[in-house]
Protein backbone atom coordinates (compact mmCIF):
# COMPACT_ATOMS: atom_id res chain seq x y z
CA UNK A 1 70.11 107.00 78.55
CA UNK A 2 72.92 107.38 80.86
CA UNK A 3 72.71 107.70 84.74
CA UNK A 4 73.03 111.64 84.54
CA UNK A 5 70.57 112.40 81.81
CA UNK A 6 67.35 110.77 84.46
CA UNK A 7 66.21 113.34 87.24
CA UNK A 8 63.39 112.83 89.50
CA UNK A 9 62.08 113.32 92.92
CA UNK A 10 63.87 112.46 95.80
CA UNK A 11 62.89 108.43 96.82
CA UNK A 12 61.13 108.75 100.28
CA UNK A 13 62.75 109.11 103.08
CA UNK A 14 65.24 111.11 101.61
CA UNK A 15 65.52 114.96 102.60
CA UNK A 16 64.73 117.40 100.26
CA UNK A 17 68.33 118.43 98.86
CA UNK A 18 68.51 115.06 98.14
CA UNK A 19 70.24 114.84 94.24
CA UNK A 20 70.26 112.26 91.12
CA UNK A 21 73.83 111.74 89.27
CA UNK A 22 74.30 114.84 86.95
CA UNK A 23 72.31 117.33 88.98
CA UNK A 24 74.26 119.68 91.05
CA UNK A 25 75.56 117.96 93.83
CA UNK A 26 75.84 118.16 97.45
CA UNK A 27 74.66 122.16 99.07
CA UNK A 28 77.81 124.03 100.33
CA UNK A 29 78.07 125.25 104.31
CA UNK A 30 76.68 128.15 103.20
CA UNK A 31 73.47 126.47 102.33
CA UNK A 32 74.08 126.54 98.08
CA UNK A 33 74.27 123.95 95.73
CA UNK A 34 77.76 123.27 94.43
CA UNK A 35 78.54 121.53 91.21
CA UNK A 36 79.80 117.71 91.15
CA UNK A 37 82.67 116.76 89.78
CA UNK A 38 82.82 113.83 86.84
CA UNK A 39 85.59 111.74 87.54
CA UNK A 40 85.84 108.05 87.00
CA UNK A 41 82.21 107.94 85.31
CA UNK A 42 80.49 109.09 88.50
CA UNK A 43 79.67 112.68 90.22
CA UNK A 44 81.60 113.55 93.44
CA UNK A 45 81.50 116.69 95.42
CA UNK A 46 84.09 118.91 96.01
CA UNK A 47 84.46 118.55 99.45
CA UNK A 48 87.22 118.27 102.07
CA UNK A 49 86.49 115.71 104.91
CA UNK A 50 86.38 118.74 107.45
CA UNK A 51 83.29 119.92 104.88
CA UNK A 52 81.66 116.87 105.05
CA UNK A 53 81.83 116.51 108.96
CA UNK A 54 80.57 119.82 108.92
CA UNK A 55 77.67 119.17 106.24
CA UNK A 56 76.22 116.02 108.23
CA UNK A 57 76.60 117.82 111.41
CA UNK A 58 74.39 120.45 109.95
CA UNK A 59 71.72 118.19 108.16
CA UNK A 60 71.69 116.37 111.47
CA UNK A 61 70.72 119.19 113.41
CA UNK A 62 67.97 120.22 110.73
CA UNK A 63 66.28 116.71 111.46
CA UNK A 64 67.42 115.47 107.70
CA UNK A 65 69.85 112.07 107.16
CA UNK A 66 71.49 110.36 104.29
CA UNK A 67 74.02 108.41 102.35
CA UNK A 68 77.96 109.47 101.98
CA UNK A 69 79.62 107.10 99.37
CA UNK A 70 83.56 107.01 98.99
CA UNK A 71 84.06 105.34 95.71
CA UNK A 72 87.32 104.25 94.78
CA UNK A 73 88.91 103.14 91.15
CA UNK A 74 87.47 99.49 92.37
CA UNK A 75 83.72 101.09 92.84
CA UNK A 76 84.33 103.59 89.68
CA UNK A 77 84.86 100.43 87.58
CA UNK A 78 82.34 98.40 88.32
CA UNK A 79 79.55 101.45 88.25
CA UNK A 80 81.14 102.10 84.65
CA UNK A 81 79.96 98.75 83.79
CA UNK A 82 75.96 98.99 85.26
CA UNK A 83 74.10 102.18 85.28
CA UNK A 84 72.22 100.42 88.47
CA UNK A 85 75.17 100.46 90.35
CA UNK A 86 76.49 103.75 88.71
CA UNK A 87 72.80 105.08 90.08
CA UNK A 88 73.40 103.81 93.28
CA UNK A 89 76.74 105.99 93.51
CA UNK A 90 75.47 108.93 92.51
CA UNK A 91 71.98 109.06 94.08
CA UNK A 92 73.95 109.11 97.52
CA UNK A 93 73.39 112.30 98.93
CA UNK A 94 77.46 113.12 99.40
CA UNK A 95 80.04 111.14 97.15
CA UNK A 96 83.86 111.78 97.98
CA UNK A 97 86.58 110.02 96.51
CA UNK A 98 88.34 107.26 98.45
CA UNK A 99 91.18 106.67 95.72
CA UNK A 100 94.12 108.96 94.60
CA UNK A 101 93.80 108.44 91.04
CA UNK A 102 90.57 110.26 91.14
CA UNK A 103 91.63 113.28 93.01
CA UNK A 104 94.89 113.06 89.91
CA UNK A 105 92.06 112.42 87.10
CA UNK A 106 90.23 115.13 88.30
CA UNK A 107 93.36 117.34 88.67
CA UNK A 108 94.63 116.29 85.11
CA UNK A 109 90.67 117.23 84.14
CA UNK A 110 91.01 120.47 85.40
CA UNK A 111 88.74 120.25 87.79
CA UNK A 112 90.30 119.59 91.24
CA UNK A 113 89.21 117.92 94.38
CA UNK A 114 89.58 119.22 97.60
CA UNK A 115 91.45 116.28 98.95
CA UNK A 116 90.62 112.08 99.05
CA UNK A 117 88.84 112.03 101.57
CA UNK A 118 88.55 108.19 103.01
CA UNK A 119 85.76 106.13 104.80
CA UNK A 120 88.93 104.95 106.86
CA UNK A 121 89.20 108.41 107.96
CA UNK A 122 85.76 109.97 108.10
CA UNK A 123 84.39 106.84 111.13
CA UNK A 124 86.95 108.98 113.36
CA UNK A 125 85.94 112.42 112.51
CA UNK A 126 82.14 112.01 112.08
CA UNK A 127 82.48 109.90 115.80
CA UNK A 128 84.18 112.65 117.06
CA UNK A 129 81.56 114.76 116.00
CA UNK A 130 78.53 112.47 117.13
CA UNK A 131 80.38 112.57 120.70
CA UNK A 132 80.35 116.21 121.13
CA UNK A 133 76.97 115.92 119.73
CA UNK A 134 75.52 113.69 121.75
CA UNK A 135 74.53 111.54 118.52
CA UNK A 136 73.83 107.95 119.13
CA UNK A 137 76.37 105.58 116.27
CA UNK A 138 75.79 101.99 115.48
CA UNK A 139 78.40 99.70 113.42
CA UNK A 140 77.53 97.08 111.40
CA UNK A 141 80.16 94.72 109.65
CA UNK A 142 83.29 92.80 109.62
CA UNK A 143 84.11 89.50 110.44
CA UNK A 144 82.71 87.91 114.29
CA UNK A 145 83.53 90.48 117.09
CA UNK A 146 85.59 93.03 114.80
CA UNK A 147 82.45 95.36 114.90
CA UNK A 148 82.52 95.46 118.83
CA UNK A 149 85.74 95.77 118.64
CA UNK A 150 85.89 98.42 117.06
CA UNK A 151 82.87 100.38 118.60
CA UNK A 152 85.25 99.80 121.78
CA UNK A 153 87.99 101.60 120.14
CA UNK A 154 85.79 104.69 119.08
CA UNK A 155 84.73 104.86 121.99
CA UNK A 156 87.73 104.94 124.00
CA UNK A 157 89.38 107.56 121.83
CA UNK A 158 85.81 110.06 121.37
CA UNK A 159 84.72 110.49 124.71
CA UNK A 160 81.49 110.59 125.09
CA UNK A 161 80.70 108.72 122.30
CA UNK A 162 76.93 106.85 122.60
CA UNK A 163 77.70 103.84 120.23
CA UNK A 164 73.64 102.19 120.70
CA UNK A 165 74.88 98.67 118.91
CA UNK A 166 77.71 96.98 116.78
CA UNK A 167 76.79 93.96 115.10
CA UNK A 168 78.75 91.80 112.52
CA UNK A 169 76.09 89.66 110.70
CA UNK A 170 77.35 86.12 109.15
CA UNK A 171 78.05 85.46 105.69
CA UNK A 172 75.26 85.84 103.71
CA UNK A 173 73.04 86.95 105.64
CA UNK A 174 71.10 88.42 102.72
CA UNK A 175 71.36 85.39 100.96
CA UNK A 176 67.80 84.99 102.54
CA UNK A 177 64.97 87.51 102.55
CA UNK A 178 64.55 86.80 106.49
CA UNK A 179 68.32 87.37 107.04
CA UNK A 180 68.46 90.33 105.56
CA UNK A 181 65.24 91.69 107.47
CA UNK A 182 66.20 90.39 110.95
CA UNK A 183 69.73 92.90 110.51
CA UNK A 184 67.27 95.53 109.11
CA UNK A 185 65.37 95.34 112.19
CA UNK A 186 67.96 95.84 114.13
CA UNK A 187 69.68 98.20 112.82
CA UNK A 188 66.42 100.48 112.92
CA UNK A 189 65.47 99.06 116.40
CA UNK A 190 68.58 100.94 117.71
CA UNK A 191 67.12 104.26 116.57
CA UNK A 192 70.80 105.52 115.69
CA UNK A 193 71.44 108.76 113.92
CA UNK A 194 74.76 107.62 112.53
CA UNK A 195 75.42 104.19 111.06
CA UNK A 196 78.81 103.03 110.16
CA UNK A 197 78.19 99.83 107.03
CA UNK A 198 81.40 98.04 106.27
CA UNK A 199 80.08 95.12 104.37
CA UNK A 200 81.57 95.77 101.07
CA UNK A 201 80.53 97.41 97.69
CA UNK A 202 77.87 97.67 96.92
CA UNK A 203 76.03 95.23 99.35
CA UNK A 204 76.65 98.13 102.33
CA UNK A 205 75.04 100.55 99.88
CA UNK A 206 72.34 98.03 98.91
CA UNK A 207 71.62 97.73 102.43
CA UNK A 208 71.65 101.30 103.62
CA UNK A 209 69.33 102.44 100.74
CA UNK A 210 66.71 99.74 102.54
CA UNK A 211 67.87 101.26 105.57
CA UNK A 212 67.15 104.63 104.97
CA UNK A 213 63.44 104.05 104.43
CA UNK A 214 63.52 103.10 107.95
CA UNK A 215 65.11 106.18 109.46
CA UNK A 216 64.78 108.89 107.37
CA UNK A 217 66.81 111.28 109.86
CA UNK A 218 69.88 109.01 110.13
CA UNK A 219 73.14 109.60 108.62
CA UNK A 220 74.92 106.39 106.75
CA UNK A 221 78.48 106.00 105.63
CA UNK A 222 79.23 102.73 103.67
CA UNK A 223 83.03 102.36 105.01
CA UNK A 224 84.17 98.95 103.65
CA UNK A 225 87.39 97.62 106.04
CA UNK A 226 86.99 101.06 107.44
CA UNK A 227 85.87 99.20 110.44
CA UNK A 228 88.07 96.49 110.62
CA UNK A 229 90.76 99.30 110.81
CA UNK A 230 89.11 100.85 113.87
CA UNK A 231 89.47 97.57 115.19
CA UNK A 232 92.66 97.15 115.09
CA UNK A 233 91.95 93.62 113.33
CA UNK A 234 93.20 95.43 109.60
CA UNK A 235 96.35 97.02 109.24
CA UNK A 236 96.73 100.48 107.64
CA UNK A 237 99.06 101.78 105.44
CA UNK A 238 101.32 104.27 107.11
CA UNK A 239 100.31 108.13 106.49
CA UNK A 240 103.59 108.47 103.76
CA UNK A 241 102.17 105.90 101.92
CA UNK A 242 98.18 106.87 101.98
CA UNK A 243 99.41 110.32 100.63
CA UNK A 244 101.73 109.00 98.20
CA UNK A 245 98.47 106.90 96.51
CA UNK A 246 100.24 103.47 97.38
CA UNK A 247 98.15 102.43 99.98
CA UNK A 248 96.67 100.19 97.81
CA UNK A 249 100.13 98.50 97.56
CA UNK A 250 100.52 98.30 100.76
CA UNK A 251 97.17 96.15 101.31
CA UNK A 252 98.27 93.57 99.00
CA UNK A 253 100.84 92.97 100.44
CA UNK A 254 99.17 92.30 103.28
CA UNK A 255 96.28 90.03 101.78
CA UNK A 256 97.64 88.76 98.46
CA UNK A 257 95.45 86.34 97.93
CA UNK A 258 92.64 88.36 98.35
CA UNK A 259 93.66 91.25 96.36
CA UNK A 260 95.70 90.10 93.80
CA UNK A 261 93.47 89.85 90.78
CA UNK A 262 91.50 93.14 92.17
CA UNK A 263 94.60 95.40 92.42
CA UNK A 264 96.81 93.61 89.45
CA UNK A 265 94.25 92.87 86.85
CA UNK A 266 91.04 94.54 87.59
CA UNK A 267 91.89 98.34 89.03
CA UNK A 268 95.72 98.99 87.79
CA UNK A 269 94.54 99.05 84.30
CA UNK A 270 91.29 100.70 85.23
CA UNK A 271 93.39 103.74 86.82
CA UNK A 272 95.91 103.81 83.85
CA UNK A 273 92.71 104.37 81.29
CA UNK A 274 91.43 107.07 83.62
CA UNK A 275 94.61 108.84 84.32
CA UNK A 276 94.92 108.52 80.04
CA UNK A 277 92.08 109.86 79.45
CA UNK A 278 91.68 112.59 81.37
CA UNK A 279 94.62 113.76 80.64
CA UNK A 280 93.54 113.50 76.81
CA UNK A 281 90.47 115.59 77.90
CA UNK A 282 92.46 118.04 78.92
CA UNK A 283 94.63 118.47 76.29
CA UNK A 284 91.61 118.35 73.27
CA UNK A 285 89.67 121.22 76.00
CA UNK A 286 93.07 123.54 75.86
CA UNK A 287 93.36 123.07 71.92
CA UNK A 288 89.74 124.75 71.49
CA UNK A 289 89.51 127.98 70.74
């Protein structure tokens, strides 16, 4: 049994429109459900990054929080290979692709995507939102300092913007059951109603589903470097280069020895086989009658 064929109620803590992988995905701004998107062996919702500030903004208001997810080809491949992880994807209660090749897969599909819409990208807008809001944010990850850091930045350029704690725990924290519960309780301590993870796939997501239990009513985004960016301690691909789908490129050539047997070996072939085969699908869908 496959991720998408199990349904169930909603784990506690989570609000009510809360979905499993294969039901019907995220509710529109009009309040209806709209239909997920397969792409990459996970759901994602057709939604532009302007939807899903909107969306949170909304379920914020209404007193309900939850999980976004950004997978990427990197995330896609390793929930293809373990239906925990796949579940863990899918469960979230928004999942928008961080990746070009998905937004092209589900183009070549026939069944496009808004736009990719990035965890890089949706710290600004969803702080931008908090500070008009009035919504207290809290960052946790990267390396020593890079978390203040970049709550400093955030706030700087979102006036207004409450940011209740940054923390960057040590490596492996959660190595150790106490470790893992002394950043747990203070995460929660801070009573935020958005949290900002950038610890990685899929301990951020790990973490935030343990979080959520905690506080029910809080809004989590698992951004990966996302925060380093804000920092200024990470630097992004230039804006020609994220549209163009070569941003990965561009981030190995900054830390080659990091990402060299992630990008080369791991995800290039990954994408190829998904751009292949949806293309395939495509073409066996337009030859039935």
């Amino acid at each position: 049994m496959t991720p998408s064929d199990r349904t169930g109620p909603p784990r506690p803590g989570h609000a009510a429109v809360a979905t499993r992988a294969g039901e019907s995905g995220a509710l529109d701004l009009r309040g209806r459900r709209a239909a997920r998107v397969r792409v990459g062996g996970v759901e994602v919702d057709a939604l532009s990054e302007d939807d899903v500030v909107a969306w949170v903004a909304r379920e914020l208001e209404a007193g309900r929080g939850g999980r976004i997810v950004t997978p990427n080809v990197d995330i896609c491949r390793a929930a293809a290979a373990d239906l925990a992880l796949n579940d863990l994807v899918c469960s979230a209660e928004l999942v928008v692709p961080d990746g070009m090749p998905l937004v092209w897969a589900a183009r070549l599909r026939g069944t496009p995507l808004p736009q990719r819409v990035t965890g890089a990208d949706l710290i600004w807008s969803l702080s931008r939102c908090a500070a008009r809001h009035g919504w207290p944010v809290y960052l946790l990850g990267g390396p020593p300092g890079v978390a203040r850091g970049a709550a400093a930045e955030l706030a700087g350029r979102c006036p207004g913007l409450n940011v209740c704690g940054a923390h960057s725990p040590p490596y492996g924290f959660d190595a150790t059951a106490e470790g893992r519960e002394r950043v747990l309780r203070e995460v929660a301590g801070a009573r935020p109603l958005l949290v900002f993870v950038g610890l990685g796939f899929p301990k951020q997501d790990r973490l935030i589903a343990d979080l959520r239990h905690e506080l029910p009513e809080t809004w989590f985004l698992g951004c990966g470097a996302a925060i380093g960016f804000a920092a200024g301690a990470l630097a992004r691909a230039p804006g020609w280069m994220r549209r163009a789908g070569l941003e990965w490129a561009f981030r190995l050539a900054v830390e080659p020895g990091r990402l060299a047997r992630r990008y080369l070996v791991d995800d290039l072939p990954y994408a190829a086989r998904l751009l292949g085969g949806s293309l395939a699908a495509r073409v066996r869908s337009q030859r039935r009658p």
